[in-house]
Structure formats: C-alpha cells, structure tokens
Protein backbone atom coordinates (compact mmCIF):
# COMPACT_ATOMS: atom_id res chain seq x y z
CA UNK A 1 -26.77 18.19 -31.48
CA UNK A 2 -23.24 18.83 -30.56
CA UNK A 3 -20.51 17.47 -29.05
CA UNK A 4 -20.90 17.67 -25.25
CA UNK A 5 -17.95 19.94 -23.74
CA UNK A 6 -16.09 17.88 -20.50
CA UNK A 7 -14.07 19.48 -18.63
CA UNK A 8 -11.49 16.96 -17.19
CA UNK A 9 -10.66 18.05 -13.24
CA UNK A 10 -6.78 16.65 -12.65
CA UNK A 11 -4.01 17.10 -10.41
CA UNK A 12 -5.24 19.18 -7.21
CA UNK A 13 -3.42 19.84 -3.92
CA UNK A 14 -3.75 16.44 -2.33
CA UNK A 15 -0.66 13.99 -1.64
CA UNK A 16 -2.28 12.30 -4.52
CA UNK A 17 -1.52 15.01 -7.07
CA UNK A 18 0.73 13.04 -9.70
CA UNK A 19 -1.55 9.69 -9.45
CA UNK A 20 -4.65 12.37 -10.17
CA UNK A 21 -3.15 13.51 -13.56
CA UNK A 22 -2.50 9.52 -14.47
CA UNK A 23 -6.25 9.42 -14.33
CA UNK A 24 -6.91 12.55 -15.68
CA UNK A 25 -4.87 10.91 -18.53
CA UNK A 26 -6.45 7.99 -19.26
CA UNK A 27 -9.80 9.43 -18.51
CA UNK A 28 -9.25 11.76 -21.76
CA UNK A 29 -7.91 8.87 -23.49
CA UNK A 30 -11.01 6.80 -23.17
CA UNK A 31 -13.42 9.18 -23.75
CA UNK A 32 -15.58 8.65 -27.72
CA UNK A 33 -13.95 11.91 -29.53
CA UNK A 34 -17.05 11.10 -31.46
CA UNK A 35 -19.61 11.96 -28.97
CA UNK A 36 -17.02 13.86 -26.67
CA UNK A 37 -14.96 17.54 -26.72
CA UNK A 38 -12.83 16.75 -23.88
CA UNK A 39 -10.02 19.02 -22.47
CA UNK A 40 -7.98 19.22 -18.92
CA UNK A 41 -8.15 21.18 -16.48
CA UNK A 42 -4.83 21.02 -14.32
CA UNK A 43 -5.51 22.25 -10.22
CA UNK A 44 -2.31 23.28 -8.80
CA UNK A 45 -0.63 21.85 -6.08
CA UNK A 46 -0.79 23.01 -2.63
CA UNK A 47 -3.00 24.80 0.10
CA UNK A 48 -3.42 27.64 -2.22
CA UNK A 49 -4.60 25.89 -5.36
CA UNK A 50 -7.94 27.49 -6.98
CA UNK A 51 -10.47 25.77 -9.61
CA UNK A 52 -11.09 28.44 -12.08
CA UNK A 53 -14.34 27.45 -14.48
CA UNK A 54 -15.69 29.36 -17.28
CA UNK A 55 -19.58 27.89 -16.91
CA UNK A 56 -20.28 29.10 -19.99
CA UNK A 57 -17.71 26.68 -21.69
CA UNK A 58 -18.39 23.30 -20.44
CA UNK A 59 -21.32 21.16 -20.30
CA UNK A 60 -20.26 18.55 -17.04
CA UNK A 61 -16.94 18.41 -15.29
CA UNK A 62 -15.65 14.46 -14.91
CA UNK A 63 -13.67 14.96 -11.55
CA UNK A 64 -10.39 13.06 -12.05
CA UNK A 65 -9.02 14.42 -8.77
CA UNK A 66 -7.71 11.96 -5.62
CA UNK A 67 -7.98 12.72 -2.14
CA UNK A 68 -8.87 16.03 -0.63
CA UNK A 69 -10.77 18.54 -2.45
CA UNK A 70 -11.40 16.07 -5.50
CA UNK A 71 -12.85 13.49 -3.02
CA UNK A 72 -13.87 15.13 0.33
CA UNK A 73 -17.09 17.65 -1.29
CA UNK A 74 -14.36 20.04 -1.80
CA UNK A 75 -14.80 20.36 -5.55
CA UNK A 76 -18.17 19.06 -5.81
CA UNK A 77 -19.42 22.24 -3.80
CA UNK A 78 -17.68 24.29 -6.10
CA UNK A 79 -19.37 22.76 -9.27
CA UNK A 80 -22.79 22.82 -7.63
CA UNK A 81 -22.04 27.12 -7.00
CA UNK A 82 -21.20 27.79 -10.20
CA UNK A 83 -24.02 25.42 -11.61
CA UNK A 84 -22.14 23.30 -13.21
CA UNK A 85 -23.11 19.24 -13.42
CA UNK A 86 -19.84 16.69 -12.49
CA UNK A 87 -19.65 12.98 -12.17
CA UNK A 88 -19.91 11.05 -9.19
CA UNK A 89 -20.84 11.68 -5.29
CA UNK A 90 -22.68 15.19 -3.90
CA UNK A 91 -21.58 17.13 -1.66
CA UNK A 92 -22.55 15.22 1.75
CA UNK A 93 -21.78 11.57 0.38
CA UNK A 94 -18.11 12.32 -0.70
CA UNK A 95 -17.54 14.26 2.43
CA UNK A 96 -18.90 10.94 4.51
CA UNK A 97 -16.91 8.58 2.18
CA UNK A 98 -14.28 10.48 2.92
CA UNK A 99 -14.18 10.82 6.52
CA UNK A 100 -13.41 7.55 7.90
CA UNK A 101 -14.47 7.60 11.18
CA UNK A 102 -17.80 9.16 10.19
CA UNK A 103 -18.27 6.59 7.27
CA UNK A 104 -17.49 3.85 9.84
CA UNK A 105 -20.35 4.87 12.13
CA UNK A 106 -22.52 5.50 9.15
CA UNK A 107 -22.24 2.06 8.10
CA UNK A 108 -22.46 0.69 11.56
CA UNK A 109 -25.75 2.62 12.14
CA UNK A 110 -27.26 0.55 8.83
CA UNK A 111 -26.17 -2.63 10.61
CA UNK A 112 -22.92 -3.68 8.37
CA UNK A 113 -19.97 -4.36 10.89
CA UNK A 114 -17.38 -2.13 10.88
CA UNK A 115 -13.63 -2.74 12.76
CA UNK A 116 -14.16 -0.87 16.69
CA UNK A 117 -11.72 2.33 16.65
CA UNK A 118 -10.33 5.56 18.25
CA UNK A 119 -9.35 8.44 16.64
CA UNK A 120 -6.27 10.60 17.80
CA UNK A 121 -6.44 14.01 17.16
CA UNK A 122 -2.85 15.70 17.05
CA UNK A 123 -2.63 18.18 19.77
CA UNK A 124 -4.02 15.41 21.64
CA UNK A 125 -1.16 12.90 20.36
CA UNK A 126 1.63 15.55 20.89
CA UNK A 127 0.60 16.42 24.66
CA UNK A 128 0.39 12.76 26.05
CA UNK A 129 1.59 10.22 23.00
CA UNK A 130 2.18 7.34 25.65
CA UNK A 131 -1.24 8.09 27.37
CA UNK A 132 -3.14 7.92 24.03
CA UNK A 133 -0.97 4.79 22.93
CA UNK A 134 -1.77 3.05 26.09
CA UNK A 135 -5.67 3.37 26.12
CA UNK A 136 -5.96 2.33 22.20
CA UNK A 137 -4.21 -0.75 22.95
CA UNK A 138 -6.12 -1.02 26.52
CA UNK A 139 -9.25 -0.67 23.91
CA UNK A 140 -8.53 -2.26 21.13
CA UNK A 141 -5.48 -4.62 22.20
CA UNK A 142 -2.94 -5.38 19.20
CA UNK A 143 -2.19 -5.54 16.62
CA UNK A 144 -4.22 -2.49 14.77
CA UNK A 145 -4.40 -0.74 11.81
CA UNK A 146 -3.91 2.95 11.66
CA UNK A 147 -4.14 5.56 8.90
CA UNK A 148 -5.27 9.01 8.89
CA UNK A 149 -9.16 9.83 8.84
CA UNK A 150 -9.47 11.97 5.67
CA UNK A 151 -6.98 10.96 3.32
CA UNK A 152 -7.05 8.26 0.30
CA UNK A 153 -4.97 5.74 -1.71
CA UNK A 154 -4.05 4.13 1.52
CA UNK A 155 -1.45 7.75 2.12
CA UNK A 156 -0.16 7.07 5.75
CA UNK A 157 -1.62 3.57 6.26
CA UNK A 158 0.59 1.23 8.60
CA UNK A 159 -0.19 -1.97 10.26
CA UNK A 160 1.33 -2.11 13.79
CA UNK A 161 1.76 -5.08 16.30
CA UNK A 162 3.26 -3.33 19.31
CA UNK A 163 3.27 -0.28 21.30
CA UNK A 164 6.24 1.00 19.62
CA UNK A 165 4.92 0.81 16.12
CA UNK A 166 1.68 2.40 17.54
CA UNK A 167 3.29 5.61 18.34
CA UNK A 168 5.40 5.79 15.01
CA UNK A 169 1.78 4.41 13.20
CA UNK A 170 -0.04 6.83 14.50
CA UNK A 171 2.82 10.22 14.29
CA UNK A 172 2.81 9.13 9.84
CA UNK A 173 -0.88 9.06 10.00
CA UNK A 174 -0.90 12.49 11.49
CA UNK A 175 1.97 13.46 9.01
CA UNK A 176 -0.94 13.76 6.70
CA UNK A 177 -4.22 14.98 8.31
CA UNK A 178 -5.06 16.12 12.07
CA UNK A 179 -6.39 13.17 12.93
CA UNK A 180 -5.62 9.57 13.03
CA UNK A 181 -8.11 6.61 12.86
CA UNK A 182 -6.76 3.49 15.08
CA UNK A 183 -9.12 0.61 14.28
CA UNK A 184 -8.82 -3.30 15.58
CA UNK A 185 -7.08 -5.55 12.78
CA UNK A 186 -8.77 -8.08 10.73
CA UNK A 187 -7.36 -10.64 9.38
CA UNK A 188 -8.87 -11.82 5.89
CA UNK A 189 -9.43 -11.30 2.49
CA UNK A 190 -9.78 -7.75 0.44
CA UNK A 191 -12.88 -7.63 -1.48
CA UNK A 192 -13.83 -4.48 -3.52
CA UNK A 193 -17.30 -3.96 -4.81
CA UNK A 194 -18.48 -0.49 -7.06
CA UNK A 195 -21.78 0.42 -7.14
CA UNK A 196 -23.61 2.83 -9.93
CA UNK A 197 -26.56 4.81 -9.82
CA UNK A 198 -29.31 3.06 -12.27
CA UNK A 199 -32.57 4.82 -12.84
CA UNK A 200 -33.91 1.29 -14.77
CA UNK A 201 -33.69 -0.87 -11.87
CA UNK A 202 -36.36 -0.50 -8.47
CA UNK A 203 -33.52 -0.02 -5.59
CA UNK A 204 -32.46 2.80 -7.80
CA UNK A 205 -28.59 1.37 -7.74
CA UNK A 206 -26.48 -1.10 -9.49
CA UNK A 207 -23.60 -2.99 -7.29
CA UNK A 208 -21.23 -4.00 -10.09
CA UNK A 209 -19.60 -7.82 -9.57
CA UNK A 210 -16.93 -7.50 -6.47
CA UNK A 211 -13.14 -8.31 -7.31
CA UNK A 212 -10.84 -9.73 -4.94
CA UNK A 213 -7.06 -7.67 -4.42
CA UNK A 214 -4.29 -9.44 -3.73
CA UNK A 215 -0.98 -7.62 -3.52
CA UNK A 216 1.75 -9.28 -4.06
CA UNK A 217 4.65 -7.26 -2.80
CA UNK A 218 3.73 -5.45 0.49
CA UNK A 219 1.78 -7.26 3.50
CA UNK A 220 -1.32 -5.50 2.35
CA UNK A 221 -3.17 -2.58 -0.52
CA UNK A 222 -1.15 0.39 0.53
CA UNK A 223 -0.05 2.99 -2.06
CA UNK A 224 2.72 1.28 -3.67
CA UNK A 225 0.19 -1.89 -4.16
CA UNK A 226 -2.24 0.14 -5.52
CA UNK A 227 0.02 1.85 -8.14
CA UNK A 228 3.04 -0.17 -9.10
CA UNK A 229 2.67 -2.25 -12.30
CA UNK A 230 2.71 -6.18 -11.18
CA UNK A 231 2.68 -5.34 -7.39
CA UNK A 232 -0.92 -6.96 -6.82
CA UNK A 233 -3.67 -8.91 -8.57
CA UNK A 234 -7.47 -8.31 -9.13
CA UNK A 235 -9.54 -10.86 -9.42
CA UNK A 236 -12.83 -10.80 -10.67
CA UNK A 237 -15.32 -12.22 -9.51
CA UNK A 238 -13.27 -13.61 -6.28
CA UNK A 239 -12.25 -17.44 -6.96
CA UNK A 240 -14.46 -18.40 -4.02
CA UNK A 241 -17.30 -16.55 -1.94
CA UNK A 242 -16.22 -15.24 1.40
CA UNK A 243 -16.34 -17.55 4.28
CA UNK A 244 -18.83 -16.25 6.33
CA UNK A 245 -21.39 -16.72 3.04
CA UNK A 246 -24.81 -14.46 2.56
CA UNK A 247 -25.19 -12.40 -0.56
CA UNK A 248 -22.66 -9.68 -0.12
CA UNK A 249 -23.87 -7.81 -3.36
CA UNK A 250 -26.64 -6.19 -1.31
CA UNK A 251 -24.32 -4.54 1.65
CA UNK A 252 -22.48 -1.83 -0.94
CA UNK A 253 -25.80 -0.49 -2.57
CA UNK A 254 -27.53 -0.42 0.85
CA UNK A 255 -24.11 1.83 2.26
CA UNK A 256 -24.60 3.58 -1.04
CA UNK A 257 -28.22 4.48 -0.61
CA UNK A 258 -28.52 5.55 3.17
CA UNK A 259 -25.72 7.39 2.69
C-alpha cells in the first residue's frame, strides 16, 4: 500500500491568515514522511480567495486554516462536494463552534452554564450606539466581555468596565464581523479541555486531560497571549481542580456529542 496523499489546507482569507500558514508549517513538519506524502495548499487572502482541489490527487485534506472558512463549515462543505475526506468537525458542528452566540445557547440547552449575553448587530450599533450601550449594561451591568460572534484567536476581544469602553468594545468587535457578542464577565480561571472522536470507547469520544492558561503579559488569552513566545503558560493537568469541584472531564464530550 502506498503512501497516503494529504493535502495540507493553509493560509485562507481570515484575519488569521499568517498564524494559519505557522500551522500549516508545523503540521507538514510533524507529519511520518514514512507513512505520509504531504504537500500545501496555500488559500489566498481576501473575500475572493478560492480552494482549488484536484480529487483525483489527494487522499484526505488536514485543514490547517484559522477562523472563517477554515473554521466556520466554509471549507468543510467544500471537501464534502468534491468528495473529498478532511480532519476535524462537519459541516454543522464547525459552523455552531463557530458562532458564538449559537454555541452559547447550544450548550445552555444541554444544561452547562454559559455567561448571559446580547448580541449587537451593526446597523443596529451605528443607528442608536448609546441606546444599545445603555440596555447591555441595564442587562448585563459591568464590567463585560465583548468580541465579535464569528471570529477566532480571540481577533477583536476586549474586556470593558464602563460605558465608554462599551461603545469602543463593541465598534472593534464589529471591525471584524457584523455582529458583536456582549456577554457578563467572569472572573476565574482559564481551563482548556480537547476532546477526540474514539470508536474503542462506549460514549464514542475521548476528552483529553484539561490544561490550565495563564498569560502572563496581557490581563487575559487574547491574540498576542495566544501567539507570542513566553507571553503565557499552559499547564497541564491544572495544579489544582476548579473550585466549584465535580468531574469536569464529562462537560466537553457531552458539548461535543449533542452538538
């Protein structure tokens, strides 16, 4: 039997082009040239970029894109119309992970807690911007956390603690998407937890040991934490369970599963 033939999905039109082709990178670094013919394939940046597959030529695509269309069903639907297997989510689940607000209910719906939140859509913001500012906080009081619904690698994430830095919050997240999630801010600890597909076990899925983040030059995980050598720590498994106790490996595969 031969080598199987992955094609390795980078770059992509997102904000999160240039991280994309890091991990594009590294993915093709890491795979066994043994087992593995591995190449790139480089989307362009921009509204008009275009995946262009030869099915015929690959056996699976590893999507190594960030953000929208690598992350959003975007690319998977592409893969599944040209028949051609790729790692990761379908079509509905990456759409729903992607989508805050949708995720958020989703979750809330199998009985996890979720922060309360508005969203802001932008014609919306841009009519009445003190209006919308004044019933988030009348909802939600301060301060809040908000970012824009669709977008990843914590792109247009700010924490705000007063009306002010609600309306500037809230015109960056819209910088990015045409909508902005406002949710309630909790105070605590950022625990992480991955969770594989695995056909040997009954529930069907895997949830791989959680690892606590702790940045250690910005207030909290936004973009520069997340990809600056140094500028937070991962710790796994946490030094200490969360407060509130219970067995916390069980909440990502059930989000995983129902969704």
């Amino acid at each position: 039997m031969g080598k199987l033939r992955v094609a390795v999905l980078m770059g992509g039109p997102s904000s999160e082009h240039d991280v994309s082709l890091e991990t594009g990178a590294m993915v093709l670094r890491s795979l066994d040239v043994d087992k593995y013919e591995a190449f790139p394939i480089v989307v362009a940046k921009g509204r008009d970029a275009t995946l262009e597959l030869q099915k015929d030529a690959i056996d699976v695509a590893f999507i190594a894109m960030h953000g929208e269309y690598g992350e959003d069903g975007t690319a998977q639907a592409l893969l599944e119309a040209l028949g051609v297997p790729y790692t990761g989510s379908g079509v509905l689940a990456s759409a729903l992970g992607m989508h805050k607000p949708l995720s958020s209910r989703l979750l809330a719906d199998c009985g996890l807690a979720v922060p309360d939140f508005v969203t802001v859509r932008e014609r919306e913001f841009r009519d009445a911007p003190e209006a919308v500012m004044t019933e988030a906080v009348r909802k939600l009081g301060l301060p809040l956390v908000v970012k824009p619904s669709d977008r990843g690698s914590s792109v247009g994430v700010s924490i705000v603690r007063d009306q002010n830095g609600l309306i500037k919050g809230i015109a960056e997240a819209l910088r990015h998407s045409r909508e902005a999630m406002v949710q309630r801010y909790v105070p605590g600890r950022e625990v992480t937890c991955s969770v594989l597909e695995d056909e040997t076990v009954p529930e069907g899925v895997c949830a791989l040991p959680p690892t606590e983040i702790v940045p250690k030059e910005r207030p909290f995980f936004d973009y520069h934490s997340k990809y600056t050598a140094g500028a937070s720590e991962e710790i796994t498994p946490p030094h200490a369970p969360p407060p509130s106790g219970g067995d916390h490996s069980r909440d990502p595969g059930d989000s995983f599963t129902n969704a």
